[in-house]
PDB file of N, CA and C in Angstrom:
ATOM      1  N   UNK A   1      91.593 115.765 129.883  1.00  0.00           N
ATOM      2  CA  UNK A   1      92.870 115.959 130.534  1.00  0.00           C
ATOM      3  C   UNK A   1      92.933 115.108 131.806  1.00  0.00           C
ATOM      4  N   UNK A   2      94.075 115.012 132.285  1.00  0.00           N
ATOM      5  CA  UNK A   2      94.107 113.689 133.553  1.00  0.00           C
ATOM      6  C   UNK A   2      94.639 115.213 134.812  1.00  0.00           C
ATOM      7  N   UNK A   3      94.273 114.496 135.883  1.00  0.00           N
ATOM      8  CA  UNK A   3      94.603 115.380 136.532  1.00  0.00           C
ATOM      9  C   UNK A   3      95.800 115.080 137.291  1.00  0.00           C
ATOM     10  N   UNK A   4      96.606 115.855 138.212  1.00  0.00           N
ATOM     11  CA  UNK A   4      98.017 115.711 138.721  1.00  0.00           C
ATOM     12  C   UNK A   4      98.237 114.091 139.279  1.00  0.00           C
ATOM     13  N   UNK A   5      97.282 113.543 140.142  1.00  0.00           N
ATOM     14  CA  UNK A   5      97.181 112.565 140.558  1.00  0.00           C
ATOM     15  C   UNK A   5      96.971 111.232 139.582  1.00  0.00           C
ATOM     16  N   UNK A   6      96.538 111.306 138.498  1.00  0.00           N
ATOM     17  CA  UNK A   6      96.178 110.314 137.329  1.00  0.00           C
ATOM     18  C   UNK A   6      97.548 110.824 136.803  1.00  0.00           C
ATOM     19  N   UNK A   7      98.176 111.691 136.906  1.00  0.00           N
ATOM     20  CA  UNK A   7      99.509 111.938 135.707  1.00  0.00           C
ATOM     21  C   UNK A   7     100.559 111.299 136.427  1.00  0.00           C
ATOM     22  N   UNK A   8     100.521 111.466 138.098  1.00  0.00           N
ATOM     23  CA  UNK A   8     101.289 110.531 138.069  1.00  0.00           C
ATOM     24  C   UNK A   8     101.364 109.127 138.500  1.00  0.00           C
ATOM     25  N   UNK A   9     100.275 108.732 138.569  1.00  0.00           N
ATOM     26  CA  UNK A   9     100.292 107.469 138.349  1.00  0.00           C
ATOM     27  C   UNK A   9     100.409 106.343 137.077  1.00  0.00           C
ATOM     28  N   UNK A  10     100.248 107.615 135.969  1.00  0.00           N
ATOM     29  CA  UNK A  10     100.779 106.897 134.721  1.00  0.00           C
ATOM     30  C   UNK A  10     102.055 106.867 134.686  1.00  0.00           C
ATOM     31  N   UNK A  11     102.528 107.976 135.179  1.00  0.00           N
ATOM     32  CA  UNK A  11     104.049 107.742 135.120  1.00  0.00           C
ATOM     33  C   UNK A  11     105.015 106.557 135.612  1.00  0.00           C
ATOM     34  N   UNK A  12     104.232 106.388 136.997  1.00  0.00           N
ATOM     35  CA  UNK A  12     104.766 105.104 137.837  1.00  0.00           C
ATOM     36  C   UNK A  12     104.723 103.789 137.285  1.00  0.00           C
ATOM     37  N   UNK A  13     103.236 103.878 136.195  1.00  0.00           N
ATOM     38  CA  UNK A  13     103.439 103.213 135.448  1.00  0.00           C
ATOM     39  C   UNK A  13     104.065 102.790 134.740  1.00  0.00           C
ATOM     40  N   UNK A  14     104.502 103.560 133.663  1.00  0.00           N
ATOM     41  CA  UNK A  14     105.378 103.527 132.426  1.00  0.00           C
ATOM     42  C   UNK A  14     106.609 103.736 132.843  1.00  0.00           C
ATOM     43  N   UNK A  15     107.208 103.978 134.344  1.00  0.00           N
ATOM     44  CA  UNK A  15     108.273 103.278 134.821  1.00  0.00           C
ATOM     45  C   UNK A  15     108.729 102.374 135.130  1.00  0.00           C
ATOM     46  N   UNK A  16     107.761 101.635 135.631  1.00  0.00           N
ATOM     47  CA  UNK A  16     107.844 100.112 135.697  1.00  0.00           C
ATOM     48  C   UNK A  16     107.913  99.268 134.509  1.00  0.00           C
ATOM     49  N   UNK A  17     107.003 100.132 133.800  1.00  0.00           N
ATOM     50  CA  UNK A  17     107.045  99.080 132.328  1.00  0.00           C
ATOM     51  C   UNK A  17     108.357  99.397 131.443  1.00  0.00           C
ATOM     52  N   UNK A  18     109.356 100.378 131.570  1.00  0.00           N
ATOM     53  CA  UNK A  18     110.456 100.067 131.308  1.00  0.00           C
ATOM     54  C   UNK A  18     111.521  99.580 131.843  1.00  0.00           C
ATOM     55  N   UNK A  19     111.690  99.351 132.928  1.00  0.00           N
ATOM     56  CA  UNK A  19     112.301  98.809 134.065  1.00  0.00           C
ATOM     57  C   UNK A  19     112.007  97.636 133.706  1.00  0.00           C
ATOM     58  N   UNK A  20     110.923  96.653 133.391  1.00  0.00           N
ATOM     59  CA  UNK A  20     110.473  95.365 133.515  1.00  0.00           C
ATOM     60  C   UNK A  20     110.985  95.030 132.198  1.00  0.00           C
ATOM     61  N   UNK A  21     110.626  95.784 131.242  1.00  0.00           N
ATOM     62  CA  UNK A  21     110.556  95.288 130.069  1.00  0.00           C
ATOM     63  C   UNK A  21     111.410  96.568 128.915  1.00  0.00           C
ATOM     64  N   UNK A  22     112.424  96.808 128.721  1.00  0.00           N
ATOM     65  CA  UNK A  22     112.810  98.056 128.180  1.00  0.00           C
ATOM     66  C   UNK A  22     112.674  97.685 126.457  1.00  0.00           C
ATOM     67  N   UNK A  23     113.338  97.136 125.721  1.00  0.00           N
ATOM     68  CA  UNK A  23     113.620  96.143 124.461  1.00  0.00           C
ATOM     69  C   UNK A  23     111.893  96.550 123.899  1.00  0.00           C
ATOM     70  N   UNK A  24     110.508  96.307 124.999  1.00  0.00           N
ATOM     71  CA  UNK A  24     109.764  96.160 124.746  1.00  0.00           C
ATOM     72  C   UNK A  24     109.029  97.465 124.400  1.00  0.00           C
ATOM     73  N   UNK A  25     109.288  98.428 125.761  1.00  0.00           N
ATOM     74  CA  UNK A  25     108.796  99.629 125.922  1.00  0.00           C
ATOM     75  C   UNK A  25     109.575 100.370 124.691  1.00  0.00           C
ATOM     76  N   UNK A  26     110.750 100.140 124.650  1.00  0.00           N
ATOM     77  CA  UNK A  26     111.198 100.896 123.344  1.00  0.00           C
ATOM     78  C   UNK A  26     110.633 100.387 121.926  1.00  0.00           C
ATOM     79  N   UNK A  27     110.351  99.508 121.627  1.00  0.00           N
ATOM     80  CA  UNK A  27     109.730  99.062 120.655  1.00  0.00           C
ATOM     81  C   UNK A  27     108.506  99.973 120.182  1.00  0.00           C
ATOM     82  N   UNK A  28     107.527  99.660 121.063  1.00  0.00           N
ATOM     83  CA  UNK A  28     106.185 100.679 121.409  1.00  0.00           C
ATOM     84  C   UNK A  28     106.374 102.110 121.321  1.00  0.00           C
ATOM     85  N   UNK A  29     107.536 102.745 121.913  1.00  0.00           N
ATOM     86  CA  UNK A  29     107.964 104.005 122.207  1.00  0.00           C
ATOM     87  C   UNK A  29     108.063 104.385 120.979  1.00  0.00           C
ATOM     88  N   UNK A  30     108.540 103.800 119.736  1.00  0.00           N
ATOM     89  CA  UNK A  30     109.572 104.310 118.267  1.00  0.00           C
ATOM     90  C   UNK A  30     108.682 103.916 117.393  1.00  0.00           C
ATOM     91  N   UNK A  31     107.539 103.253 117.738  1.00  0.00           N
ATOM     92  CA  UNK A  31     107.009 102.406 116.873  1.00  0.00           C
ATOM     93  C   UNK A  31     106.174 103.589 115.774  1.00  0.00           C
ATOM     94  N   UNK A  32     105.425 103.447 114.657  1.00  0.00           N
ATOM     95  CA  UNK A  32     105.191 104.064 114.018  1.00  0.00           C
ATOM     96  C   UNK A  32     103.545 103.181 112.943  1.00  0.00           C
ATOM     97  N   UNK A  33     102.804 103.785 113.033  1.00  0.00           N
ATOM     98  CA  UNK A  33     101.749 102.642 112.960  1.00  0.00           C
ATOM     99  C   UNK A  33     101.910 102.584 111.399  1.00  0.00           C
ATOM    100  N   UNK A  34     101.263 101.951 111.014  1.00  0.00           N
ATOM    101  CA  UNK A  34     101.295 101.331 109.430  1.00  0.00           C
ATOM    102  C   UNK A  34     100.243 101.852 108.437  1.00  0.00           C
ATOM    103  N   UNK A  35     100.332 102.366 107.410  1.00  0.00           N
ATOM    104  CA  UNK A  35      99.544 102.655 106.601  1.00  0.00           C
ATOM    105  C   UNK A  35      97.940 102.005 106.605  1.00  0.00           C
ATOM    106  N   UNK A  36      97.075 102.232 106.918  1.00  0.00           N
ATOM    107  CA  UNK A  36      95.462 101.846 106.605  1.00  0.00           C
ATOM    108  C   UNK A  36      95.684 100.870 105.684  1.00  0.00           C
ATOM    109  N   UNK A  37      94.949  99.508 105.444  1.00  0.00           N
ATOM    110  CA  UNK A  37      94.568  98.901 104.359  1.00  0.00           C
ATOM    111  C   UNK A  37      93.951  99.471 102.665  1.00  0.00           C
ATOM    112  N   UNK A  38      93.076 100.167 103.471  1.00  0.00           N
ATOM    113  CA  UNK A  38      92.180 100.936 102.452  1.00  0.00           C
ATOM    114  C   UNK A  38      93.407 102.141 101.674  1.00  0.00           C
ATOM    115  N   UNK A  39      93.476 102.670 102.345  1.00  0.00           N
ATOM    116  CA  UNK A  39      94.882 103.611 101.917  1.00  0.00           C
ATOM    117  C   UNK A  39      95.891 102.457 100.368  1.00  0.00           C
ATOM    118  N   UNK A  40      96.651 101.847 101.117  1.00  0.00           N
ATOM    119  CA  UNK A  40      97.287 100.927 100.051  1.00  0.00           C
ATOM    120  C   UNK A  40      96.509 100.724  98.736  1.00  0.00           C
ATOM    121  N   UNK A  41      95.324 100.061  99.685  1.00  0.00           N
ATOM    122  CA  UNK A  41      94.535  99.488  98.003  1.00  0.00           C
ATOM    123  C   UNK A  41      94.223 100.432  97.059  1.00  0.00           C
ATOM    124  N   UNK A  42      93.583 101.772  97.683  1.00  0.00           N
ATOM    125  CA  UNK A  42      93.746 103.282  96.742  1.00  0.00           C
ATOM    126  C   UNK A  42      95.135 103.444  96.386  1.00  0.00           C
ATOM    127  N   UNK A  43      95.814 103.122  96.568  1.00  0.00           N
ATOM    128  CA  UNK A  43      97.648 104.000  96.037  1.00  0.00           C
ATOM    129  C   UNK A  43      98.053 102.511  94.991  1.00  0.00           C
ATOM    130  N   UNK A  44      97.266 101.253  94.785  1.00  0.00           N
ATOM    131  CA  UNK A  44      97.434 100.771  93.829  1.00  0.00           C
ATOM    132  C   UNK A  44      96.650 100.647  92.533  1.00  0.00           C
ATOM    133  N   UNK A  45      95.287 101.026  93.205  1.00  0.00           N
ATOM    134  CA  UNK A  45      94.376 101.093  92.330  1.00  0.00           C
ATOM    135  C   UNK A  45      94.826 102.743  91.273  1.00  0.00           C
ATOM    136  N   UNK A  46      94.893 103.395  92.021  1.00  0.00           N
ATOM    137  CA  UNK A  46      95.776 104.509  91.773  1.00  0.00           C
ATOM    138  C   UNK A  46      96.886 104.411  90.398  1.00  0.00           C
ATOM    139  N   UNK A  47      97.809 103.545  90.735  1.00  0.00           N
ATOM    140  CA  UNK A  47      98.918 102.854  90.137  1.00  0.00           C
ATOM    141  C   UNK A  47      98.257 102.612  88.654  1.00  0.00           C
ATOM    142  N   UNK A  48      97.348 101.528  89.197  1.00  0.00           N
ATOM    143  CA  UNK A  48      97.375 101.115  87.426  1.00  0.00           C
ATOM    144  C   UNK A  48      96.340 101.435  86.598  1.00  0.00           C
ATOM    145  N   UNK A  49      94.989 102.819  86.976  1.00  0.00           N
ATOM    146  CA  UNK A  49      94.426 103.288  86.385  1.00  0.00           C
ATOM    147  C   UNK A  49      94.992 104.325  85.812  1.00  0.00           C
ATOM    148  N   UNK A  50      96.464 104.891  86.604  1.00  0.00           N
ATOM    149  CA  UNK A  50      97.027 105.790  85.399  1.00  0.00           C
ATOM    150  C   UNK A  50      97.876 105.421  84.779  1.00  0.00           C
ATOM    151  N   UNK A  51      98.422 104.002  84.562  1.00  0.00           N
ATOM    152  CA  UNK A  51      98.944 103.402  83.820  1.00  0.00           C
ATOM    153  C   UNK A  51      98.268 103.286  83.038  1.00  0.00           C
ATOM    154  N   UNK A  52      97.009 102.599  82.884  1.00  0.00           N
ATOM    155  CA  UNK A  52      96.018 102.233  81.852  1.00  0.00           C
ATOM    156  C   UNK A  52      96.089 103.682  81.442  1.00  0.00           C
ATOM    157  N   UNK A  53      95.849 104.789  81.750  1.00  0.00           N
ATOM    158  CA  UNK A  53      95.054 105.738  81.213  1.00  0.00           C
ATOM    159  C   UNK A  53      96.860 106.526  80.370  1.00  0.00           C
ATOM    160  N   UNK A  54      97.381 106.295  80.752  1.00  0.00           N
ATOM    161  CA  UNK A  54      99.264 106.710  80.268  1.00  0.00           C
ATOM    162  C   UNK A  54      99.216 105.624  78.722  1.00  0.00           C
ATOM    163  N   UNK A  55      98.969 104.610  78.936  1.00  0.00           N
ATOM    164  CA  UNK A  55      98.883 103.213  77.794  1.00  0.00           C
ATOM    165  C   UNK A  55      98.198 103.447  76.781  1.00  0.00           C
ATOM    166  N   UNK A  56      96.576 104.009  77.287  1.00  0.00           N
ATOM    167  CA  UNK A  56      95.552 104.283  76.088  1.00  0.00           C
ATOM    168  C   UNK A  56      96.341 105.384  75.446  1.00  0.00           C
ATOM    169  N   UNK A  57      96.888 106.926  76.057  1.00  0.00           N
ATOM    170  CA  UNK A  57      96.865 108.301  75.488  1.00  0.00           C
ATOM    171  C   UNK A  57      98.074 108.152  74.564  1.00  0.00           C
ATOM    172  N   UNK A  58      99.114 106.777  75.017  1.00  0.00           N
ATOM    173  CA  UNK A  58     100.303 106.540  74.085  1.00  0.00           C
ATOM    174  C   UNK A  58     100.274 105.744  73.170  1.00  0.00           C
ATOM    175  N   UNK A  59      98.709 104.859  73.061  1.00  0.00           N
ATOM    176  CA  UNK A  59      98.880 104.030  71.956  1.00  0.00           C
ATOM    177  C   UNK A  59      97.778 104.835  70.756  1.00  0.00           C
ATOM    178  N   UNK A  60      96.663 105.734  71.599  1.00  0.00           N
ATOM    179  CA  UNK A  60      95.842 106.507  70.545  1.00  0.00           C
ATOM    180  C   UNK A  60      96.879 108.108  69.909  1.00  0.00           C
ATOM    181  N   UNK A  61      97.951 108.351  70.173  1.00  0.00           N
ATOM    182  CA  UNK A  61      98.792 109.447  69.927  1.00  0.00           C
ATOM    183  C   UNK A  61      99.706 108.626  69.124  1.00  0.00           C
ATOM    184  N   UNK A  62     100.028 107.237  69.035  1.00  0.00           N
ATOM    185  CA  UNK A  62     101.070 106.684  68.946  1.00  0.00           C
ATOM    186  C   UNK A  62     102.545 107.287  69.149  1.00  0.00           C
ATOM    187  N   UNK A  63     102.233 107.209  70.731  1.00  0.00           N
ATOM    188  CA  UNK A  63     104.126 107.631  71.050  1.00  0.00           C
ATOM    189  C   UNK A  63     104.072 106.553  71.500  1.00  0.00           C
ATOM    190  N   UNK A  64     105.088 105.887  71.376  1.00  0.00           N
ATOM    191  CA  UNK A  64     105.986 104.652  71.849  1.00  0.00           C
ATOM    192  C   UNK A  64     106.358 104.775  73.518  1.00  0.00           C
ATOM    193  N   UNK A  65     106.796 106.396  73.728  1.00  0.00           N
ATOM    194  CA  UNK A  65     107.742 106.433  75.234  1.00  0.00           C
ATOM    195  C   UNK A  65     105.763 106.495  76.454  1.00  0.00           C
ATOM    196  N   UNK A  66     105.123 106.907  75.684  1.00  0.00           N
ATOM    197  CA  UNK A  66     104.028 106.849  76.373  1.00  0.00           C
ATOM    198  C   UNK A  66     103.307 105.464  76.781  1.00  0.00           C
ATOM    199  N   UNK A  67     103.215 104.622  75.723  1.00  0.00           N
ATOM    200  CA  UNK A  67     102.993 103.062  75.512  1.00  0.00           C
ATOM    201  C   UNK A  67     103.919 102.415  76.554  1.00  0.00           C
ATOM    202  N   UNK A  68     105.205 103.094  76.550  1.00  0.00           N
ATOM    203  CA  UNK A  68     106.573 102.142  77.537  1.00  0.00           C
ATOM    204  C   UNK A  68     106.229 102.896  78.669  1.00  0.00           C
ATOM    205  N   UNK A  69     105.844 103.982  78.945  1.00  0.00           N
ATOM    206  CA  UNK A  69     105.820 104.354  80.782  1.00  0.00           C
ATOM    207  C   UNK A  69     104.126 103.992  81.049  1.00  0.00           C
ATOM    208  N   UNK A  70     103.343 103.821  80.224  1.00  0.00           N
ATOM    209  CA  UNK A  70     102.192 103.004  80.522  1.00  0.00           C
ATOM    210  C   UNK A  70     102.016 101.650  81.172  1.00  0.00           C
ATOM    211  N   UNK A  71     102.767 100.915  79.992  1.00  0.00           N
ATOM    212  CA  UNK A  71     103.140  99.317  80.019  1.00  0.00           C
ATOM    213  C   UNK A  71     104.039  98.990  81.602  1.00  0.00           C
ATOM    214  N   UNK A  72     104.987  99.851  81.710  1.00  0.00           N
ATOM    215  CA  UNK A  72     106.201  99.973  83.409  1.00  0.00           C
ATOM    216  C   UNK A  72     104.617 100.248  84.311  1.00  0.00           C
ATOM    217  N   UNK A  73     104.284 101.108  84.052  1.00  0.00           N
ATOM    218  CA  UNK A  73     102.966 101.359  85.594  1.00  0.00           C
ATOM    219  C   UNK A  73     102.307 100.318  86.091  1.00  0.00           C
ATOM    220  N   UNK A  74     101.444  99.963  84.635  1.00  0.00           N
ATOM    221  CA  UNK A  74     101.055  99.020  84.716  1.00  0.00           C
ATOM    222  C   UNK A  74     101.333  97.164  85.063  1.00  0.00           C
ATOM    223  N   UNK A  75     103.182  97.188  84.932  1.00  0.00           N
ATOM    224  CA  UNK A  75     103.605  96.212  85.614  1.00  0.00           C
ATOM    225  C   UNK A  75     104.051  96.713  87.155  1.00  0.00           C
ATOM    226  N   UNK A  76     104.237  97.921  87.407  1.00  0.00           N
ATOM    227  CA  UNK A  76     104.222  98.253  88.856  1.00  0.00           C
ATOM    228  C   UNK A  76     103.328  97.882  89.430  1.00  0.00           C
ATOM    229  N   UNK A  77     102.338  98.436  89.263  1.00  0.00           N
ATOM    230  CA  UNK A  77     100.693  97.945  89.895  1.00  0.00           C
ATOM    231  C   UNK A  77     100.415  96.694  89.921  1.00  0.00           C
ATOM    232  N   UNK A  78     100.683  95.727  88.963  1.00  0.00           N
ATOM    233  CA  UNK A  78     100.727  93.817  89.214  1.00  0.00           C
ATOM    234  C   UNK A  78     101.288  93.752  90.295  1.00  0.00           C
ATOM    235  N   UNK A  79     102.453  94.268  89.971  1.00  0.00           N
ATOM    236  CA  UNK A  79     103.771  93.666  91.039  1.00  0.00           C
ATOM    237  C   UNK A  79     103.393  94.035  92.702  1.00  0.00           C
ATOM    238  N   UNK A  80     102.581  95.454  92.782  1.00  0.00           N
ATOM    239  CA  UNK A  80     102.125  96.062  94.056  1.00  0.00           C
ATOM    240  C   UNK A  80     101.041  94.903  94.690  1.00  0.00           C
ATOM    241  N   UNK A  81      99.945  94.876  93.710  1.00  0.00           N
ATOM    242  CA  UNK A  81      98.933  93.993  93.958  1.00  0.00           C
ATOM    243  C   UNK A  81      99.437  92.327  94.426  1.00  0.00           C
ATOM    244  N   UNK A  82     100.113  91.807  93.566  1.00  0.00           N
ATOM    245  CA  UNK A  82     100.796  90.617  94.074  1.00  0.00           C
ATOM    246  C   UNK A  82     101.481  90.899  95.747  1.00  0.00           C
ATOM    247  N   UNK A  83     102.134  91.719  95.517  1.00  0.00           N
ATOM    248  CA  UNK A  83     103.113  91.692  96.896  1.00  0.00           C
ATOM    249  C   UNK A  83     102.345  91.777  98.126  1.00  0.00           C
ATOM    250  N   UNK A  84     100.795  92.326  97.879  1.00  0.00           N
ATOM    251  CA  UNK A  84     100.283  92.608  98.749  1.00  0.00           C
ATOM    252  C   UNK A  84      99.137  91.337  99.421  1.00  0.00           C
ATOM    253  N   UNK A  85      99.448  90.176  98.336  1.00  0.00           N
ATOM    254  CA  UNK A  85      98.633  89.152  98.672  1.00  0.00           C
ATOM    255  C   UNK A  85      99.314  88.229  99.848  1.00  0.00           C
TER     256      UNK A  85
END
């Protein structure tokens, strides 16, 4: 914890730094950090192992609508992986 004297000297701070720079401080202020790397690469890897695994259960059952929401995942997951290069 900061104590009364450190609290407000941050404050004086972060008054100035909007005063100087507002466009900026608001930027920072709203900002919202970004998903982990590692995160993404799991939510694609994700993607197209249950595509693959949607593809196999629709082509060894032979349903067709299983084969087609397999085959869509599995071009989701290209398309994820590409976008991400």
């Amino acid at each position: 914890m900061l104590s009364h004297d450190e609290h407000r000297h941050l404050r004086a701070i972060e008054q100035w730094f909007e005063t100087d720079d507002p466009v900026l401080a608001r930027m920072l202020r709203d900002h919202e950090p970004a998903p982990r790397p590692y995160q993404r690469l799991a939510t694609r890897l994700a993607v197209d192992i249950v595509g693959g695994l949607v593809f196999v259960a629709g082509a060894l059952t032979a349903t067709g609508a299983l084969i087609l929401l397999g085959a869509i995942l599995i071009s989701v997951g290209v398309a994820l992986h590409i976008v991400a290069r």
